[in-house]
Structures are given as structure tokens and as C-alpha cells.
C-alpha atoms as a PDB file:
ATOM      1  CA  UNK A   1      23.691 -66.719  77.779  1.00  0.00           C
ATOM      2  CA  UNK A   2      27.193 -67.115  77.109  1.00  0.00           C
ATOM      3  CA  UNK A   3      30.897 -65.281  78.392  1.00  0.00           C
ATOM      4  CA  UNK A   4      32.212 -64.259  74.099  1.00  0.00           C
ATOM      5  CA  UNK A   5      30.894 -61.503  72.643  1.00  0.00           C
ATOM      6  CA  UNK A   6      33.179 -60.344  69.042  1.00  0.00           C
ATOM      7  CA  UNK A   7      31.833 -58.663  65.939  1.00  0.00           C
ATOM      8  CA  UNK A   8      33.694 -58.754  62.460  1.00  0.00           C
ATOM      9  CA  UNK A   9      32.403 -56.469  59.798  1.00  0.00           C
ATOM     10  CA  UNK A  10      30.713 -59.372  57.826  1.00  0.00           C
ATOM     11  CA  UNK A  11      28.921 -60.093  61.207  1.00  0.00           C
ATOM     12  CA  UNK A  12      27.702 -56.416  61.765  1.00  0.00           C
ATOM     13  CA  UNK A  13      26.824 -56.182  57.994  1.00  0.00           C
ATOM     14  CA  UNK A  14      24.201 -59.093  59.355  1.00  0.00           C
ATOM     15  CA  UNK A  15      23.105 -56.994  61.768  1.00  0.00           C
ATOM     16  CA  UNK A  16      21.493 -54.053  59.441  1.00  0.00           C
ATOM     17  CA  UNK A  17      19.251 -56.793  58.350  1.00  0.00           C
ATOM     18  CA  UNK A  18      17.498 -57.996  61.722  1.00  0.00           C
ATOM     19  CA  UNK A  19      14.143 -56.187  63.100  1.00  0.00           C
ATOM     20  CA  UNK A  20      14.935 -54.868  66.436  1.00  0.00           C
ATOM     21  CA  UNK A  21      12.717 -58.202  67.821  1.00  0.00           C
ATOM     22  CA  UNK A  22      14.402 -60.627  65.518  1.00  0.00           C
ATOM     23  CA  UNK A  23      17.809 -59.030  67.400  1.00  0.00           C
ATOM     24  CA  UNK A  24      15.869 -59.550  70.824  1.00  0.00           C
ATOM     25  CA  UNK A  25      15.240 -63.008  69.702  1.00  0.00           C
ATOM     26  CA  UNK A  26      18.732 -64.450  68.865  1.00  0.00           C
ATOM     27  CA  UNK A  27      20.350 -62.545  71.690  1.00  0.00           C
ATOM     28  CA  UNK A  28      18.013 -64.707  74.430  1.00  0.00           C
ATOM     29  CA  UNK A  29      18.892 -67.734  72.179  1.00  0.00           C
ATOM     30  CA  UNK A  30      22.537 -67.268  72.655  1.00  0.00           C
ATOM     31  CA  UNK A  31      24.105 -64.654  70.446  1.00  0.00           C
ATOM     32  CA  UNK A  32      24.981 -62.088  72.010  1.00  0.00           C
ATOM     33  CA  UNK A  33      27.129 -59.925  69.706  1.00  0.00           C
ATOM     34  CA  UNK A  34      23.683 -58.726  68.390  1.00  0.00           C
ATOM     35  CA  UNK A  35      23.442 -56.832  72.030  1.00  0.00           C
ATOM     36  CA  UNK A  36      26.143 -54.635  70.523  1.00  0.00           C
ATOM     37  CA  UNK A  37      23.624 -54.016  67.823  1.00  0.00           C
ATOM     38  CA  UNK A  38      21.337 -52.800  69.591  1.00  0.00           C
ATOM     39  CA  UNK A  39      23.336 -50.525  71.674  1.00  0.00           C
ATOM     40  CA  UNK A  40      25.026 -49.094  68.127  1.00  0.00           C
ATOM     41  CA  UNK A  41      21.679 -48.592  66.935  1.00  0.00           C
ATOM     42  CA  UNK A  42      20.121 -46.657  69.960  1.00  0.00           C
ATOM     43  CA  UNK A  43      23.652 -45.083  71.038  1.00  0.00           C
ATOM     44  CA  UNK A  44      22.922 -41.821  69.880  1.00  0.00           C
ATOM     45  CA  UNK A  45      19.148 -41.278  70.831  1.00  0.00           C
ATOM     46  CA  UNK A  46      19.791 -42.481  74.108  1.00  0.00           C
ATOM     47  CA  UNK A  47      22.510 -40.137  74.647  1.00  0.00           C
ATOM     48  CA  UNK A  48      20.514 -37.109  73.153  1.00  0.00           C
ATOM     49  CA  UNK A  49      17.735 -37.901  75.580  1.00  0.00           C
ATOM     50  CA  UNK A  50      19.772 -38.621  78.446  1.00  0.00           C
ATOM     51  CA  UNK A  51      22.147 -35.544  78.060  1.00  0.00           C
ATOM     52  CA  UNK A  52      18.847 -33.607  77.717  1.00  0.00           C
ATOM     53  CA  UNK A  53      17.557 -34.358  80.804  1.00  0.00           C
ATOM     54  CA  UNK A  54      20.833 -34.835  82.815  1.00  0.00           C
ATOM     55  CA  UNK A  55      22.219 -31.612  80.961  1.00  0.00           C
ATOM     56  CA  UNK A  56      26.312 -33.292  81.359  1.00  0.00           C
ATOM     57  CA  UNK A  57      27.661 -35.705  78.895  1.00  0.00           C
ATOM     58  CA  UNK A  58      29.611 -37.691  81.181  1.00  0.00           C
ATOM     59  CA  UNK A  59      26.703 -38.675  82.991  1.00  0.00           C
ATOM     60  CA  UNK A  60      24.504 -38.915  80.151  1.00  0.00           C
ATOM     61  CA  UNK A  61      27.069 -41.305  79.202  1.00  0.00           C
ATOM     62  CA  UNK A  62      27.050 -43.226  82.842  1.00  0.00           C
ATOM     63  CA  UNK A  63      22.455 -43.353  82.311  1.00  0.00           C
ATOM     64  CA  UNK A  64      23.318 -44.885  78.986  1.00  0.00           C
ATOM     65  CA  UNK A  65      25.398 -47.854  80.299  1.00  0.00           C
ATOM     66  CA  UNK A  66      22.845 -48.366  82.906  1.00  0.00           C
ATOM     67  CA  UNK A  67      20.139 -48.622  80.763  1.00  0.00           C
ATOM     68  CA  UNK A  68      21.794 -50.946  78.613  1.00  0.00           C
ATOM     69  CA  UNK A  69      22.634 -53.062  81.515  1.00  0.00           C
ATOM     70  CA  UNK A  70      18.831 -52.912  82.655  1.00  0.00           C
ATOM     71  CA  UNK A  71      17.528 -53.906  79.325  1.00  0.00           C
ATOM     72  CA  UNK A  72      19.936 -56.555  78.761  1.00  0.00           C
ATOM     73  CA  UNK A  73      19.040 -58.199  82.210  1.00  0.00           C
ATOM     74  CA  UNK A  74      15.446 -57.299  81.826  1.00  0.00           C
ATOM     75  CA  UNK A  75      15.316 -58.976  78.230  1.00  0.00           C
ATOM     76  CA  UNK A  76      13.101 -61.821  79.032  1.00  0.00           C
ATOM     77  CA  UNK A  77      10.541 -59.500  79.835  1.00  0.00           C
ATOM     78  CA  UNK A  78      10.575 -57.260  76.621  1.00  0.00           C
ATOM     79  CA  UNK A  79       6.613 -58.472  75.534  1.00  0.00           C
ATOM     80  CA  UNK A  80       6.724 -56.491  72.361  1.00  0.00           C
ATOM     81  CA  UNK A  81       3.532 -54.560  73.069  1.00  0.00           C
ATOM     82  CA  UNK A  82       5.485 -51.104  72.247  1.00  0.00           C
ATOM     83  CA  UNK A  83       7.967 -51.203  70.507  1.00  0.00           C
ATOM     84  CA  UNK A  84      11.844 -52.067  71.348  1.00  0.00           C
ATOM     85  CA  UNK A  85      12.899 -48.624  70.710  1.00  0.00           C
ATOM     86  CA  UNK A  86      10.054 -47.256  73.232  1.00  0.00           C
ATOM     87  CA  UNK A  87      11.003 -49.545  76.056  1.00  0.00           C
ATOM     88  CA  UNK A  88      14.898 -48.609  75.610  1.00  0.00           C
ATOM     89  CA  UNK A  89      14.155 -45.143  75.687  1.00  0.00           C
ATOM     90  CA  UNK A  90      11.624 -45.405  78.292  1.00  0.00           C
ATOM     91  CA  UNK A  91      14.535 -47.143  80.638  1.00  0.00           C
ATOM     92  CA  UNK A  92      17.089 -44.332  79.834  1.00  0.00           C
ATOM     93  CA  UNK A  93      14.583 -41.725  80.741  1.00  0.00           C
ATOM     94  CA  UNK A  94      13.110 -43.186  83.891  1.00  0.00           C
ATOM     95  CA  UNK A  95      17.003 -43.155  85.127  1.00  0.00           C
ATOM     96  CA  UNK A  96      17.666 -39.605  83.709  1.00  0.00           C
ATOM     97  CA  UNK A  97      14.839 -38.486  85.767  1.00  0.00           C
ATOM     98  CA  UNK A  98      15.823 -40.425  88.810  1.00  0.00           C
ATOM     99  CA  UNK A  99      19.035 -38.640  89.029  1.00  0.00           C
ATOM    100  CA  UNK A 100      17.559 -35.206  88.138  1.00  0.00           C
ATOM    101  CA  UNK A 101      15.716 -35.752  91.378  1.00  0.00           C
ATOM    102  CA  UNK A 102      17.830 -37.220  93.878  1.00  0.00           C
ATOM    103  CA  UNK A 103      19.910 -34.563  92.937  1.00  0.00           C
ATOM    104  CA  UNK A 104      17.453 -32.037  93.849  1.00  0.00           C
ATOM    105  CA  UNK A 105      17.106 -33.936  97.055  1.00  0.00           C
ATOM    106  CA  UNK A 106      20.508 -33.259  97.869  1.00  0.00           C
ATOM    107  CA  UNK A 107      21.397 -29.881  97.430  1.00  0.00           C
ATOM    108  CA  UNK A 108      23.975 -29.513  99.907  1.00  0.00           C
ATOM    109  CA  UNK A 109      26.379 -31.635  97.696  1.00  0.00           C
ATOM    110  CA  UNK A 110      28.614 -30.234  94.646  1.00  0.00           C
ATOM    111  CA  UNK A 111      26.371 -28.459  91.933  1.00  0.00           C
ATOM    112  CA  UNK A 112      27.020 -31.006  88.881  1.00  0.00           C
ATOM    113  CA  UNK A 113      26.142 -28.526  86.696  1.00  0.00           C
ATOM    114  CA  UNK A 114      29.146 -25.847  87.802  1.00  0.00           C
ATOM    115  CA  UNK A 115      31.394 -29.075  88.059  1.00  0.00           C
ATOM    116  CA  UNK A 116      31.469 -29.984  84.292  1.00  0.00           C
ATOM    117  CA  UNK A 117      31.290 -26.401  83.498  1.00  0.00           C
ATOM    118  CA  UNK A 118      34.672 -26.378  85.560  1.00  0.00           C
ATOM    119  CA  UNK A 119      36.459 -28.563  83.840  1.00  0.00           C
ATOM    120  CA  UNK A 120      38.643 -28.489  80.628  1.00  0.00           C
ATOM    121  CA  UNK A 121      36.832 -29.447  77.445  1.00  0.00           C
ATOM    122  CA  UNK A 122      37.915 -33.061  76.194  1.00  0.00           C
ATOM    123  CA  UNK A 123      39.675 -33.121  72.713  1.00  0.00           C
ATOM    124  CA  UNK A 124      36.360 -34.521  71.462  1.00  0.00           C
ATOM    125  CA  UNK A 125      34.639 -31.673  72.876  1.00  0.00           C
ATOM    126  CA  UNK A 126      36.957 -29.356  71.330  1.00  0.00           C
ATOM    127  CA  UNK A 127      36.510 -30.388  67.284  1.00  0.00           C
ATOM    128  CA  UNK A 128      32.606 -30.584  67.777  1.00  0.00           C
ATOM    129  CA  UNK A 129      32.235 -27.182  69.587  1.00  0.00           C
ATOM    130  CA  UNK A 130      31.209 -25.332  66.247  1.00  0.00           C
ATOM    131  CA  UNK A 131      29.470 -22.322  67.340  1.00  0.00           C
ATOM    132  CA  UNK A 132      26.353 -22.696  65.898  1.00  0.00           C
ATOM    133  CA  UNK A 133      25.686 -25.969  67.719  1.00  0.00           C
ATOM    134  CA  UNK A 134      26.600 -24.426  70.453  1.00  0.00           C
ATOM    135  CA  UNK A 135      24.275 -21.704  70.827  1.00  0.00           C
ATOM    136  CA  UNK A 136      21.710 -25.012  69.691  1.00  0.00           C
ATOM    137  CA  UNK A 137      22.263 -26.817  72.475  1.00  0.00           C
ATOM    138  CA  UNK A 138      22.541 -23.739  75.284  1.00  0.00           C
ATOM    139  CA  UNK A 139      19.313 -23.031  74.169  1.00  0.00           C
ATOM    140  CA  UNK A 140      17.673 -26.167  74.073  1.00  0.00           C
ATOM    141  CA  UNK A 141      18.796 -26.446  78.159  1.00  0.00           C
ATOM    142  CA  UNK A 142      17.028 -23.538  78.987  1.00  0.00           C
ATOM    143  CA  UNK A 143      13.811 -24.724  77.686  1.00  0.00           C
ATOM    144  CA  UNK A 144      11.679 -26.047  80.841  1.00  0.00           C
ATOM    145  CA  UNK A 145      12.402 -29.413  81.464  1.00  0.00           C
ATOM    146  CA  UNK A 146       9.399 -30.707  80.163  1.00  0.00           C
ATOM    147  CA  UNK A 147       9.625 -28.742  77.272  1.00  0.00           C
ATOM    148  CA  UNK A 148      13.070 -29.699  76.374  1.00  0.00           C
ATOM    149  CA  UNK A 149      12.095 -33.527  76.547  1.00  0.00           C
ATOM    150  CA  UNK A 150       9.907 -33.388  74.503  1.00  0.00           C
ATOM    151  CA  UNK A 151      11.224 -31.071  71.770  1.00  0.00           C
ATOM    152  CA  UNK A 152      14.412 -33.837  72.029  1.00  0.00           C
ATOM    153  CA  UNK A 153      12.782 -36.542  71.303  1.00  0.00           C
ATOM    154  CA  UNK A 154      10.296 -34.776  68.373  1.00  0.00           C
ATOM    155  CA  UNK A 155      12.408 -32.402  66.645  1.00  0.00           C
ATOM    156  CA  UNK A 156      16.307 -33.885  67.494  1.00  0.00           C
ATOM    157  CA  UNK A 157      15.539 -37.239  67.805  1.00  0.00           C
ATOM    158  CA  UNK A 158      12.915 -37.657  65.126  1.00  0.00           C
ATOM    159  CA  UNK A 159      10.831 -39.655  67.055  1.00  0.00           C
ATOM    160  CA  UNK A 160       6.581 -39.459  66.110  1.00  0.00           C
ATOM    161  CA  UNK A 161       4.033 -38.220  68.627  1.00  0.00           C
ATOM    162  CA  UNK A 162       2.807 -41.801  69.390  1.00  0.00           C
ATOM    163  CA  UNK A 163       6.235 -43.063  70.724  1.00  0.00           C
ATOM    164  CA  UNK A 164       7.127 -39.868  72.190  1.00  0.00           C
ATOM    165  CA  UNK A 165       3.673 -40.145  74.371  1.00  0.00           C
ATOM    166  CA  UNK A 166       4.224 -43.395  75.000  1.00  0.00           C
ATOM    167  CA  UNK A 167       7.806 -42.593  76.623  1.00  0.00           C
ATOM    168  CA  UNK A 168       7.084 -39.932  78.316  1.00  0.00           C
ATOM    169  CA  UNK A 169       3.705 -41.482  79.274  1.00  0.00           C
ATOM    170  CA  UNK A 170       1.875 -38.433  78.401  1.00  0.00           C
ATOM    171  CA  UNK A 171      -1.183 -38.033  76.153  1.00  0.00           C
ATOM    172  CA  UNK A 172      -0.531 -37.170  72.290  1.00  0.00           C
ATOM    173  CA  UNK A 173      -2.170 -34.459  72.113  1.00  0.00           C
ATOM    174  CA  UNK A 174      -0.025 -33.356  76.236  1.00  0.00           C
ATOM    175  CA  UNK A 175       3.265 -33.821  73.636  1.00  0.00           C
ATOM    176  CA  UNK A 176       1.739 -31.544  70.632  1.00  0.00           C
ATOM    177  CA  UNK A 177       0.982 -28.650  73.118  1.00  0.00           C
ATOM    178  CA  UNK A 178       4.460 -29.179  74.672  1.00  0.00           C
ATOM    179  CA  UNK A 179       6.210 -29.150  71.162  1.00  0.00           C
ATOM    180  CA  UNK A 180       4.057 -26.208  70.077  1.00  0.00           C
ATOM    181  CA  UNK A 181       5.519 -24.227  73.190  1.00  0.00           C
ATOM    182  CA  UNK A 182       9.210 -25.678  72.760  1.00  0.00           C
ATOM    183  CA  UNK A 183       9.188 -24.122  69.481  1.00  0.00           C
ATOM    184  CA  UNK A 184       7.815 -20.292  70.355  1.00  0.00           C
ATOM    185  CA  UNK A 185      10.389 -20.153  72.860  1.00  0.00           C
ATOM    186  CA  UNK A 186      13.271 -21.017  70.600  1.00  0.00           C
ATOM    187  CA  UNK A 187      11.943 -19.680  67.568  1.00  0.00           C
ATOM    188  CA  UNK A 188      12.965 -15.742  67.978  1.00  0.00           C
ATOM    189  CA  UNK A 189      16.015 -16.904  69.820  1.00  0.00           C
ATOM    190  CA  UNK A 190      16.974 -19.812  67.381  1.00  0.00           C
ATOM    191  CA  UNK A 191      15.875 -21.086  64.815  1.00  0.00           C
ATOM    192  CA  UNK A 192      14.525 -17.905  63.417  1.00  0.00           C
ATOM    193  CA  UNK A 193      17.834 -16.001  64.045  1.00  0.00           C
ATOM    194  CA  UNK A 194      20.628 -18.289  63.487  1.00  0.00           C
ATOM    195  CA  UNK A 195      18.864 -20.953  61.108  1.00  0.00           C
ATOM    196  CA  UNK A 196      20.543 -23.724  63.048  1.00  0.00           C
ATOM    197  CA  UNK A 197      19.653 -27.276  62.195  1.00  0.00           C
ATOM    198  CA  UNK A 198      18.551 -29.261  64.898  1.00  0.00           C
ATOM    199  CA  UNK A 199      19.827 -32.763  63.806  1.00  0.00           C
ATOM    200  CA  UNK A 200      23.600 -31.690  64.875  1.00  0.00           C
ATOM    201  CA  UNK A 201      22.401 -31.039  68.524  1.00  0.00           C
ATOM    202  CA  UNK A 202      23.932 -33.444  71.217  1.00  0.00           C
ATOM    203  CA  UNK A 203      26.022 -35.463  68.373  1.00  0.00           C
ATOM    204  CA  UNK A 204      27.158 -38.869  69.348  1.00  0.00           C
ATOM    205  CA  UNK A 205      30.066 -39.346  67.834  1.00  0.00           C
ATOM    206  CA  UNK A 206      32.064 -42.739  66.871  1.00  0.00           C
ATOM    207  CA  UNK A 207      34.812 -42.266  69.956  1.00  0.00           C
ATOM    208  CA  UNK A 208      31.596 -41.917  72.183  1.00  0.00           C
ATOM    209  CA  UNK A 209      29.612 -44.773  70.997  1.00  0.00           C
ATOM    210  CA  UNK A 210      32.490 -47.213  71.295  1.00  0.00           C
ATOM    211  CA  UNK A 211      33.228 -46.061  74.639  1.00  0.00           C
ATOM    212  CA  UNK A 212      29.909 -47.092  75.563  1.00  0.00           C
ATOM    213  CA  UNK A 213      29.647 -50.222  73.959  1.00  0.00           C
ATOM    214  CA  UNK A 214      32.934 -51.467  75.338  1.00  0.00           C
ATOM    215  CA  UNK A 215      31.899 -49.990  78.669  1.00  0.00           C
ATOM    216  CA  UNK A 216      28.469 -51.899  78.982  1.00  0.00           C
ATOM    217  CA  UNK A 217      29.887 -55.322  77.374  1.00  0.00           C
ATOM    218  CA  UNK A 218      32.999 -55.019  80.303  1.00  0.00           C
ATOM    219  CA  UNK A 219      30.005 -54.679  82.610  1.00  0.00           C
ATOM    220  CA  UNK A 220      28.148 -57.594  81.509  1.00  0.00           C
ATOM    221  CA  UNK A 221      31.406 -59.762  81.755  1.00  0.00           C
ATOM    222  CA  UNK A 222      31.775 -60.273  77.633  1.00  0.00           C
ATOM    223  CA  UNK A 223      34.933 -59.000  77.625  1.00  0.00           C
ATOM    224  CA  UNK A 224      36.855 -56.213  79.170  1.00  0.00           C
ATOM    225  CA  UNK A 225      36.241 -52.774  77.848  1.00  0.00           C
ATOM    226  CA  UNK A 226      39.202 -50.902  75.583  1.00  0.00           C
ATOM    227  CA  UNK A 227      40.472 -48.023  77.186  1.00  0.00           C
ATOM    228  CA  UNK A 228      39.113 -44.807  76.343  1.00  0.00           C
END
């Protein structure tokens, strides 16, 4: 692969038109702009399942890059037997999960938790703190952590009950019971009583996703990543 990655509008206008494989494809043939495709397609649901599990956007944010770095070197071996989406998500969860439990390992080291809740809220933070999301996504992390998972990926994410057992590498009918039981608990407390829609949980917004991007493509050496 090549060192120059740039992407005009008329070029990302392209992009909308390619299969997630057909991206695949041309970026082991050479062009890699259409990596940055793929990582402005899946910013978001990798960051909602990421931040779910992690429960902290910066880090959510830090599992993201890695898992784009992963997949990117990793490419060759994408077989297509699930689909790309799967096998993305499936990376960013296996390293969510990873650092869920080496932190659990370690509990003699700073709570991460009581860290972010420490600090100042960004000015990103600020605008989307709306107080209906809010109480969304408070509740959402007190779910179990299987439960939340798998209510993220069903009922925020949108994904179906085949590709959400296939992540999680659960049976379909281990995700229906889970979803079932996600929803009691936040029914009375949620979406019941406040009516909140659960699209807006965990929003990646457009400062976010090219924060990423730029991060990930400075990693792989395409160019250096803008400031944030």
C-alpha cells in the first residue's frame, strides 16, 4: 500500500456507492482513501459500542483508533464469511472488553470511572448534554454489562439479532432473552417515563469522527493528523 491518503468531495461522493467489500477490495489494491470510508461509515457504531462497554468517551475514542488500526493491518485476512460490519465491530468489542478486564485486574490504580467524572466537560460535551439524553445514557450504564451490550447494539445501534449474535458470539435466541431483560429494566425508569428516543444515545458527532479519522490515518503514516 502506499504513503497519500486525500479525499475531495467528488471522491467521497464515490464512496456512498461501493459495498463495504468492493471498499475492502480497492483499498488492498492501492487506494487507500477508501480506508477513510470505512472508518466514516462505522465511526459512530463503533463508538456507541465501545463507549458502552468502556463507559468514558475518551477511551472509547482511544478502542476506536485501535480497532481501525487492527483491521487495516489485518485486511488481508477479512474472508467475507460475516460480514465487514461484523468483523469491525467484533474487533472494537474484543478490545473494549480487554480493557474492562485488565482494569479489573488492577484495582489498585486510579478508578477511570471517578477520573472522567472529575474532569471539566469539553465544549462538545457541553452543547450535546440535553437532559433527556442524559438521563438515556446514565441509565443505559447501569444496565448489567451484558445487558447493556446487547441492548446497544439492538435498540441504539440498530443492528439485527443475527449480527448482534454473531458479535457477541452468543446464540440468537442468548441476545433475544438479553434484550427482553434490557428493556424491563429501563422500561419503568425510561422509556416509559421520559419517552426518550434511543437513537440520540452516545451521539458521534462530526468534531469526533474527524478526530478519529485524522488520528488513525497519522497512525498508519498517511499523513499527520489535524489538531483537535
Amino acid at each position: 500500500m502506499g504513503t497519500s491518503v486525500s479525499a475531495d468531495a467528488a471522491e467521497r461522493a464515490r464512496w456512498g456507492l461501493l459495498s463495504d467489500e468492493e471498499v475492502v477490495r480497492l483499498v488492498l489494491a492501492g487506494d487507500e482513501a477508501l480506508f477513510e470510508a470505512l472508518m466514516r461509515r462505522y465511526n459512530q457504531r463503533l463508538f456507541r459500542v465501545a463507549r458502552a462497554v468502556v463507559k468514558d468517551d475518551a477511551e472509547a475514542e482511544d478502542v476506536m483508533q485501535h480497532a481501525y488500526v487492527q483491521a487495516y493491518a489485518h485486511l488481508a485476512q477479512f474472508e467475507g464469511r460475516a460480514r465487514f460490519s461484523t468483523w469491525l465491530t467484533r474487533i472494537a468489542l474484543y478490545e473494549a472488553l480487554a480493557r474492562v478486564r485488565r482494569r479489573r485486574r488492577t484495582p489498585e490504580g486510579p478508578d477511570p470511572e471517578e477520573a472522567a467524572r472529575s474532569r471539566g466537560p469539553s465544549p462538545e460535551e457541553q452543547m450535546a448534554q440535553a437532559e433527556a439524553r442524559a438521563l438515556l445514557e446514565s441509565t443505559i450504564e447501569g444496565l448489567p454489562p451484558a445487558y447493556r451490550a446487547v441492548f446497544v447494539l439492538r435498540d441504539v445501534e440498530g443492528m439485527d439479532t443475527a449480527e448482534t449474535a454473531e458479535c457477541l458470539e452468543v446464540s440468537a435466541d442468548v441476545v433475544k432473552t438479553r434484550l427482553h431483560r434490557a428493556r424491563a429494566l429501563l422500561r419503568e425508569a425510561l422509556l416509559e417515563r421520559a419517552g426518550v428516543a434511543t437513537a440520540s444515545a452516545f451521539s458521534f458527532h462530526l468534531e469526533r469522527c474527524d478526530r478519529v479519522v485524522s488520528a488513525v490515518l497519522g497512525r498508519l503514516g498517511f499523513r499527520p493528523p489535524r489538531p483537535s
